[in-house]
Each structure stands twice: as structure tokens, then as C-alpha cells.
C-alpha atoms as a PDB file:
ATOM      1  CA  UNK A   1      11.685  60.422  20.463  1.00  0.00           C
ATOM      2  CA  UNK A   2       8.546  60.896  18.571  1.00  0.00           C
ATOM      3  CA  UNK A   3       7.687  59.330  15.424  1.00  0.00           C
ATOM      4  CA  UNK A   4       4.792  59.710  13.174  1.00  0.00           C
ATOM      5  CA  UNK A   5       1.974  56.955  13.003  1.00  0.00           C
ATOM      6  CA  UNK A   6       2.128  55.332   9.712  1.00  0.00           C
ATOM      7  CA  UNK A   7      -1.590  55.612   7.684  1.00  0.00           C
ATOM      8  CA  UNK A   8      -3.398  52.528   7.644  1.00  0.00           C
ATOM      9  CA  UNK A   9      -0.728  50.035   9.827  1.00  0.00           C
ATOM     10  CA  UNK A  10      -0.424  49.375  13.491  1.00  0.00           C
ATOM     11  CA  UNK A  11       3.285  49.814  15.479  1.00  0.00           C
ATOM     12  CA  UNK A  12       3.443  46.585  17.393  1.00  0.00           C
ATOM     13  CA  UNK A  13       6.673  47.391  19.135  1.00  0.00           C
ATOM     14  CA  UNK A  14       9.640  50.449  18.513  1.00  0.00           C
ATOM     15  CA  UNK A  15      13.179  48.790  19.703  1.00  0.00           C
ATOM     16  CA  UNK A  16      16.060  50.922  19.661  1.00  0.00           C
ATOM     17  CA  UNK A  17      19.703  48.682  19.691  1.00  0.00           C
ATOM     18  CA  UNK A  18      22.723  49.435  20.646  1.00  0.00           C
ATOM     19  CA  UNK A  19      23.993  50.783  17.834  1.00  0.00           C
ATOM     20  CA  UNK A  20      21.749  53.674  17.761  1.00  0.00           C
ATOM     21  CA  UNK A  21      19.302  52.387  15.183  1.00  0.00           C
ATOM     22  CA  UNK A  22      15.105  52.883  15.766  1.00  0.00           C
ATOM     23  CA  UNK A  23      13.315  50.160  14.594  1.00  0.00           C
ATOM     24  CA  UNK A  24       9.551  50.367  14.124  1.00  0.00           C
ATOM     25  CA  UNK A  25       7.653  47.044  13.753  1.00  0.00           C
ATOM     26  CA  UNK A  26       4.338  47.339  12.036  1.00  0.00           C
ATOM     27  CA  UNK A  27       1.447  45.391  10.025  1.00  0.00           C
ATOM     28  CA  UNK A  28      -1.210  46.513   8.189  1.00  0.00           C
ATOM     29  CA  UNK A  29      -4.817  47.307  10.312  1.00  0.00           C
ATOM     30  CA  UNK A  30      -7.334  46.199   8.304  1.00  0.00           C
ATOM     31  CA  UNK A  31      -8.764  43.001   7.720  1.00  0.00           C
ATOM     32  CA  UNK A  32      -8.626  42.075   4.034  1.00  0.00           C
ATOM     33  CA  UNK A  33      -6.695  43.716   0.720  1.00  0.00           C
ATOM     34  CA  UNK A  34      -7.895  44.713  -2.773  1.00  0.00           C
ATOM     35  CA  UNK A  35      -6.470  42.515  -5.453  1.00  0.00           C
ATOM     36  CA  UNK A  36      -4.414  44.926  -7.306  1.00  0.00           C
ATOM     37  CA  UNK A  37      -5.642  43.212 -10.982  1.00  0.00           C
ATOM     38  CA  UNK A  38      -9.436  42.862 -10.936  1.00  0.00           C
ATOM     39  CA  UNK A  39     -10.275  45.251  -7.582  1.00  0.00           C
ATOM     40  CA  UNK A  40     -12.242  41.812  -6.069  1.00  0.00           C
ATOM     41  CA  UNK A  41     -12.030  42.404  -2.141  1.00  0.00           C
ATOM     42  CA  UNK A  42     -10.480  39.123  -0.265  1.00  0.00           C
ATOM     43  CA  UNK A  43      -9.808  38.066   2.997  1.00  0.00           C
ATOM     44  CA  UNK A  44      -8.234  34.732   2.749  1.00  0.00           C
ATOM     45  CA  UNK A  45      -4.715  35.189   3.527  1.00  0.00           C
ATOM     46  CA  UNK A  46      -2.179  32.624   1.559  1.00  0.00           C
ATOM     47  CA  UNK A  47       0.850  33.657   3.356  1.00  0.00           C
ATOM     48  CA  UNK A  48       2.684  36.421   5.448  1.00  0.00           C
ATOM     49  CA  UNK A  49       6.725  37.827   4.589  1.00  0.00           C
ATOM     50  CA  UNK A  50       8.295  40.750   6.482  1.00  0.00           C
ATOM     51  CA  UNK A  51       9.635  43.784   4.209  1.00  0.00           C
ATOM     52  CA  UNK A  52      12.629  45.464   5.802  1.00  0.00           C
ATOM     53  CA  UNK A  53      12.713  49.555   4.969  1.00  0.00           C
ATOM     54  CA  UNK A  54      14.994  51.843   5.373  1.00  0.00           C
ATOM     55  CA  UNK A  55      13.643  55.265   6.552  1.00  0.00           C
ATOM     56  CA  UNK A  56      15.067  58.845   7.077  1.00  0.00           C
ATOM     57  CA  UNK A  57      16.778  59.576  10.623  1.00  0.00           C
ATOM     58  CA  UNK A  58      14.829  60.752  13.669  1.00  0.00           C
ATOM     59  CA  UNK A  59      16.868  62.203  16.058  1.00  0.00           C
ATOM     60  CA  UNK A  60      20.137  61.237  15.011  1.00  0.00           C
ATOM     61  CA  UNK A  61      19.110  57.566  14.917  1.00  0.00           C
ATOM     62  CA  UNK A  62      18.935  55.267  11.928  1.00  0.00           C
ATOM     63  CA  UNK A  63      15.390  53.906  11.476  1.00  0.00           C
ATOM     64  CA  UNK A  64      14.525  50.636   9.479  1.00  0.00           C
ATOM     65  CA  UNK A  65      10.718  49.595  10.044  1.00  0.00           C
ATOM     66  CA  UNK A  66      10.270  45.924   9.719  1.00  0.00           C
ATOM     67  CA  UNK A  67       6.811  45.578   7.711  1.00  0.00           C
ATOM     68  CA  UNK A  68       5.169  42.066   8.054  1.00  0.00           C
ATOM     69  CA  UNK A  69       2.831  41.944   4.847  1.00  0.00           C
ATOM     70  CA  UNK A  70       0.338  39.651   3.912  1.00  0.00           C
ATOM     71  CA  UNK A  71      -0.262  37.820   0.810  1.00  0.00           C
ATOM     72  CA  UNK A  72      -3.787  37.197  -0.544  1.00  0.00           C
ATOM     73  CA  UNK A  73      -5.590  34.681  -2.619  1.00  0.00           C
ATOM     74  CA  UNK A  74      -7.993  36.648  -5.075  1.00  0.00           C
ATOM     75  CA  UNK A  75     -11.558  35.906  -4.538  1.00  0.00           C
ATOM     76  CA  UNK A  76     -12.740  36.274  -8.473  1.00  0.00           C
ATOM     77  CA  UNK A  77     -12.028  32.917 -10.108  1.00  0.00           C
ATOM     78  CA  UNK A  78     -11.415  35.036 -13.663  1.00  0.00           C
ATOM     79  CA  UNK A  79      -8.863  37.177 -12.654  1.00  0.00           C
ATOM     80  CA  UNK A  80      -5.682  36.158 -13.935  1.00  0.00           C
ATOM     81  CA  UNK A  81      -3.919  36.696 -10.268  1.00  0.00           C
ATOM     82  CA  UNK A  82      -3.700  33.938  -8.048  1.00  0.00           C
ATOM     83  CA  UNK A  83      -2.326  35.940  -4.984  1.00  0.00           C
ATOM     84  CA  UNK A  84      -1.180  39.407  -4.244  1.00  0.00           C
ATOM     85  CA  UNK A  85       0.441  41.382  -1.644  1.00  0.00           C
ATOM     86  CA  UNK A  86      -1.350  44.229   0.331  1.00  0.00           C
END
């Protein structure tokens, strides 16, 4: 089964269970994030969650791609955002 390379994240590991369902886990490959308020560049991560998304079939298997995003503290002590996800 191929599946295409998602833009901009890296596929850790593809399981496939029992149940016929793919599931892709990725992060994101770069280094920092761009604080979606003021555009200040930061690479201090404040915390990491996973996001769980449902995708269209590949070869008549169910595919859900387990995300793990990072949250970021904003670098720019006026911007009204305190953290933001990548």
C-alpha cells in the first residue's frame, strides 16, 4: 500500500490493526512555528497534544493519522497570544 508523504511532517511509523484500519503517525519537520497573531518566529515549545484525523480510504482500509502537535510560547512580549499551536 502506498500512501502519499504529507508536506512539511515526518511519518514516524504506519501500523495497520486488525481491523483493517491504516494508521499513519506523524509530527511536524521543522524546528520552530510562526505565531499565528503577530508572525514572531519561536522555538520554545510549551507543550505537545496528539490530533487524531480521519482520512479518506487507501486500498479498502480506513486511515486515521495520529498528528502529535506542538504548542508554542510566542517570542514578542506585545502580542496578545501567550501560546499557539503549529
Amino acid at each position: 500500500m502506498l500512501l502519499p508523504h504529507p508536506t512539511g511532517a515526518v511519518v514516524e511509523l504506519v501500523e495497520r490493526a486488525a481491523a483493517g484500519v491504516v494508521t499513519p503517525h506523524a509530527r511536524a519537520h521543522s524546528v520552530g512555528a510562526v505565531c499565528s497573531h503577530c508572525a514572531s518566529a519561536s522555538d520554545r515549545v510549551r507543550g505537545r497534544y496528539m490530533r487524531r484525523l480521519a482520512d479518506t480510504a487507501v486500498g479498502g482500509a480506513n486511515v486515521v493519522i495520529d498528528l502529535l502537535v506542538r504548542r508554542f510560547m510566542c517570542r514578542n512580549l506585545g502580542c496578545r497570544t501567550v501560546t499557539f499551536a503549529e
